[in-house]
Every structure is written in C-alpha cells, then in structure tokens.
C-alpha atoms as a PDB file:
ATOM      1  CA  UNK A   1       0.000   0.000   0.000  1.00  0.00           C
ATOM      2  CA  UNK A   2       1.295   3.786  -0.563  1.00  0.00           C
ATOM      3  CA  UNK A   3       2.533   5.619   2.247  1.00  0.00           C
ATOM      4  CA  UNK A   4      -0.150   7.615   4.030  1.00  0.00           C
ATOM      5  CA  UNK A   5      -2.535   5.075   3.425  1.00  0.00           C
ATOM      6  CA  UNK A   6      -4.812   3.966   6.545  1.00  0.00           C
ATOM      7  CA  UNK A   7      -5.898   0.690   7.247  1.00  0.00           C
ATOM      8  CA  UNK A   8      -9.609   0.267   7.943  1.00  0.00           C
ATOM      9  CA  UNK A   9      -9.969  -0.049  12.230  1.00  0.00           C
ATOM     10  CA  UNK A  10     -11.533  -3.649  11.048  1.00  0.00           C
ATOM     11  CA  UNK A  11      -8.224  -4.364   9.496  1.00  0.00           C
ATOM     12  CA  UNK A  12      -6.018  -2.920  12.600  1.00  0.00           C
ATOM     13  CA  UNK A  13      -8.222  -4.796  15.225  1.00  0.00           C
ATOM     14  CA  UNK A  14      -7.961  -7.872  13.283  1.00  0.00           C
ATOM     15  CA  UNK A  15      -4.304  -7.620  12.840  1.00  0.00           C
ATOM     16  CA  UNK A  16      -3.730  -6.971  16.686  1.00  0.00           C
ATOM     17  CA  UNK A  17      -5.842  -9.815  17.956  1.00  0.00           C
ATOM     18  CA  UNK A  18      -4.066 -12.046  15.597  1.00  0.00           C
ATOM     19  CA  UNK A  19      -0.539 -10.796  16.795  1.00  0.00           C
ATOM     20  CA  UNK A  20      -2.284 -11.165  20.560  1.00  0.00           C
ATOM     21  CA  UNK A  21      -3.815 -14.769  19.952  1.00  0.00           C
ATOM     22  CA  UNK A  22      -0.998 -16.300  18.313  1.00  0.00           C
ATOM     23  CA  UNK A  23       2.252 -14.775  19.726  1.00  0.00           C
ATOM     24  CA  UNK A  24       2.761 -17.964  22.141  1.00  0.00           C
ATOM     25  CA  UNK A  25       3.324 -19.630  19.242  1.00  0.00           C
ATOM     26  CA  UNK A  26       6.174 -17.577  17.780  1.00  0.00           C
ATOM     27  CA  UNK A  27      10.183 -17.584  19.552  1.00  0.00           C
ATOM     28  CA  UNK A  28       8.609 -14.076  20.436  1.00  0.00           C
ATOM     29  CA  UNK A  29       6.319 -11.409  19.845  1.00  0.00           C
ATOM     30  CA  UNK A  30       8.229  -9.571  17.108  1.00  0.00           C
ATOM     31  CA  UNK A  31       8.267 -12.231  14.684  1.00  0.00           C
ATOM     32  CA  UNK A  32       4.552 -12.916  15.701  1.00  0.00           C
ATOM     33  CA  UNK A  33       4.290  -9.160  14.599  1.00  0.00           C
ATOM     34  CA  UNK A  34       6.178  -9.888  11.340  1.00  0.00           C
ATOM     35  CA  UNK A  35       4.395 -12.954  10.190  1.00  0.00           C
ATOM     36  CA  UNK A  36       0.441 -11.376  10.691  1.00  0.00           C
ATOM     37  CA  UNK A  37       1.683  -7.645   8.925  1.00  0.00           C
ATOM     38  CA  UNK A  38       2.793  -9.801   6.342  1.00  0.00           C
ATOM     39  CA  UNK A  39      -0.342 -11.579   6.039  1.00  0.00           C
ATOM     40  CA  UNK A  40      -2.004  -7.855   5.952  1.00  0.00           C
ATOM     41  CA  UNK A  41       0.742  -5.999   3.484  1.00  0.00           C
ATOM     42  CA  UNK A  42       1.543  -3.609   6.498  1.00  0.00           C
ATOM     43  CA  UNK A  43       5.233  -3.197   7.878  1.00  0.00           C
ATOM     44  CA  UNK A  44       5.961  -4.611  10.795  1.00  0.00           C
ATOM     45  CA  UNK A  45       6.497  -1.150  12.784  1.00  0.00           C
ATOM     46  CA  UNK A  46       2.720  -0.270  11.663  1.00  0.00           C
ATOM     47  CA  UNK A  47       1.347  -3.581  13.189  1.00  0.00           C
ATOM     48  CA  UNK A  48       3.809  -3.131  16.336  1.00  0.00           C
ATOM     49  CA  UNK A  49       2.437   0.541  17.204  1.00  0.00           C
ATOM     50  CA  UNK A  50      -1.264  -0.719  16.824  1.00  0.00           C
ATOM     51  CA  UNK A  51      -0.569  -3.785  18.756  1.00  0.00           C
ATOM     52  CA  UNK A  52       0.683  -1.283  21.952  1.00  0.00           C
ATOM     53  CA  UNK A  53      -1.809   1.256  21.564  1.00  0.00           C
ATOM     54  CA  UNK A  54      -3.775  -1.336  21.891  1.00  0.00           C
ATOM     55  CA  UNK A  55      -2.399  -2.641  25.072  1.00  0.00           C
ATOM     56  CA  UNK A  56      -2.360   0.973  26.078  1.00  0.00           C
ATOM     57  CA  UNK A  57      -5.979   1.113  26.000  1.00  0.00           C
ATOM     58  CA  UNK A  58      -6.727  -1.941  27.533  1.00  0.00           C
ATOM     59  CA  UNK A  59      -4.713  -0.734  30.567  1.00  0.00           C
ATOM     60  CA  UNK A  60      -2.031  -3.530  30.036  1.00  0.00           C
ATOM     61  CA  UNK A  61       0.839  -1.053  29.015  1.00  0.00           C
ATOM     62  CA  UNK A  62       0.818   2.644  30.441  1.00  0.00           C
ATOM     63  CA  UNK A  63       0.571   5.716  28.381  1.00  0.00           C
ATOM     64  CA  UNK A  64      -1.879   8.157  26.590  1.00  0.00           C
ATOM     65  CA  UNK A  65      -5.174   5.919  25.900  1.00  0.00           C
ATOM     66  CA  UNK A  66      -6.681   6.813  22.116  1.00  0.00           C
ATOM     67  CA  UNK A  67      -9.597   8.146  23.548  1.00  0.00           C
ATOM     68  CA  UNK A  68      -7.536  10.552  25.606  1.00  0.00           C
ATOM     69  CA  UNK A  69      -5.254  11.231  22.455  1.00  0.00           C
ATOM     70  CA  UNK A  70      -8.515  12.118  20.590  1.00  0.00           C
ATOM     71  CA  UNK A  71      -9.766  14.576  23.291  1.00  0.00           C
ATOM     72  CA  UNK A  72      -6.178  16.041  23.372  1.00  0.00           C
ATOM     73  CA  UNK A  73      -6.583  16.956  19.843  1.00  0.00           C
ATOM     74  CA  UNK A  74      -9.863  18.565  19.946  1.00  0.00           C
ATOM     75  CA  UNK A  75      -8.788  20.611  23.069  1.00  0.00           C
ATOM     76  CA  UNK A  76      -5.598  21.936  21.163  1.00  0.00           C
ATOM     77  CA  UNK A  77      -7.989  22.687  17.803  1.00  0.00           C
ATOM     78  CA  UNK A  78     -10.188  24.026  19.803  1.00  0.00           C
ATOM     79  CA  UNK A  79      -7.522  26.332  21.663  1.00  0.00           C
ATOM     80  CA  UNK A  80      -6.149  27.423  18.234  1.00  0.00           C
ATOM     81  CA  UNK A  81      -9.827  29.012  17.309  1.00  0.00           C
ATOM     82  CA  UNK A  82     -10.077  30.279  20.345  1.00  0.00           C
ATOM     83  CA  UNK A  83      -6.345  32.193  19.725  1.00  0.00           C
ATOM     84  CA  UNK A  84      -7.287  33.013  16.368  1.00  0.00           C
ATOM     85  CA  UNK A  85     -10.697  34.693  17.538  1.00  0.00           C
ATOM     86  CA  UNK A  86      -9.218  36.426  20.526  1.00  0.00           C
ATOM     87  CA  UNK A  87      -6.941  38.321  18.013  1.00  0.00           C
ATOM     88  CA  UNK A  88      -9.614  39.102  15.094  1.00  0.00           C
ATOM     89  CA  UNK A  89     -11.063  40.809  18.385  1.00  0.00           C
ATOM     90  CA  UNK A  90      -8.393  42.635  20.024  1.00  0.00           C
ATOM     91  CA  UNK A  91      -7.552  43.959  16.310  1.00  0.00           C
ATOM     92  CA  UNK A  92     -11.460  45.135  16.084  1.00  0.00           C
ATOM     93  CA  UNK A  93     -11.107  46.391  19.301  1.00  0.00           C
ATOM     94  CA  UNK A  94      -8.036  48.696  18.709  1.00  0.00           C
ATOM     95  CA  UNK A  95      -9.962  49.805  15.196  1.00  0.00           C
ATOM     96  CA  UNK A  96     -12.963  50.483  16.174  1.00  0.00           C
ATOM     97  CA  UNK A  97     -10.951  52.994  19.492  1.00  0.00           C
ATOM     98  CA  UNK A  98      -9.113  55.040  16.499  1.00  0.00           C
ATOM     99  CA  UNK A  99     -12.767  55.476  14.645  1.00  0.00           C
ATOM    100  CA  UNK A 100     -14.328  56.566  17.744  1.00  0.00           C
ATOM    101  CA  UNK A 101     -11.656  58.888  19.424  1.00  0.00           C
ATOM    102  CA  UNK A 102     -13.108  62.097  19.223  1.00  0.00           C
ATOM    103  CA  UNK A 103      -9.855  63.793  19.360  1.00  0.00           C
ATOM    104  CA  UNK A 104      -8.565  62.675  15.865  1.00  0.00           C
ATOM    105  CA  UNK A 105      -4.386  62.431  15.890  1.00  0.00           C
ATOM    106  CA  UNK A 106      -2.995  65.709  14.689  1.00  0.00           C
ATOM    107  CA  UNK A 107      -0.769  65.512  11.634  1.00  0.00           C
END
C-alpha cells in the first residue's frame, strides 16, 4: 500500500488480535508481529504501534489511551480558534478605538 494510506480499524483490530492470539506460538512477539503484517501488506512497525496502543488502552501497558489522544486533539484545535478569535477581536477592538476617538491624531 502507498505511504499515508490507513488501514480500515476492522483491518487494525484484526491484525492486533491475531498478533495477541498467536504470539505464544512464535520464539517471540516480534516475529509474531512480522508474520500477521505480512499476512495484511503492512510493515511490521505499523502492526507493532497498533498492537501497543492497543495494550495501552486496555490498561495492560501505560501511556496516553486513544480516547484521551482524541480529546487532546480537539482541546488543542479548539484552543487554536479560540487564539485566532481572541486576536480578530483585540484587532477590532483597537480599530474600532481610532474610529471613535473624538480627538482625531494631529498631523
């Protein structure tokens, strides 16, 4: 698959409960990680980070759960409006104090 491309969470839930199910039967988990991404035509790093984000959210690893990843990102986007509006306003503010200054700058 091109780079960039994202596997359906089907595909990514399958792959980890594979790698989870079947690692016991590998020398260790890395090559139980190697043989399933195979098997999916993702690299082995892919199917290793969704295998402990996975164990992240099931509490078995510690670390930032997805859902708290997810709620990270809308607070940030969500700061960045907030940024964004709090200028457009201060810059309204300071026009809208030059238009209504009744003593006009001399020149």
């Amino acid at each position: 698959m091109a780079k960039g491309t994202r596997f359906p969470r089907e595909v990514r839930e399958r792959a980890v409960r594979m790698v989870l199910e079947h690692r016991d039967e590998y020398v260790n988990e890395w090559q139980a990680i190697c043989s399933i991404a195979e098997k999916f035509g993702a690299s082995s790093e892919t199917v290793r980070k969704w295998v402990r984000q996975a164990q992240i959210d099931d509490g078995a690893r510690p670390g930032v759960t997805s859902a708290e990843q997810h709620r990270i990102r809308e607070l940030e986007r969500e700061n960045r409006e907030l940024r964004r509006a709090n200028e457009i306003l201060k810059a309204a503010s300071a026009f809208f104090a030059r238009e209504l200054d009744p003593h006009p700058p001399k020149r």
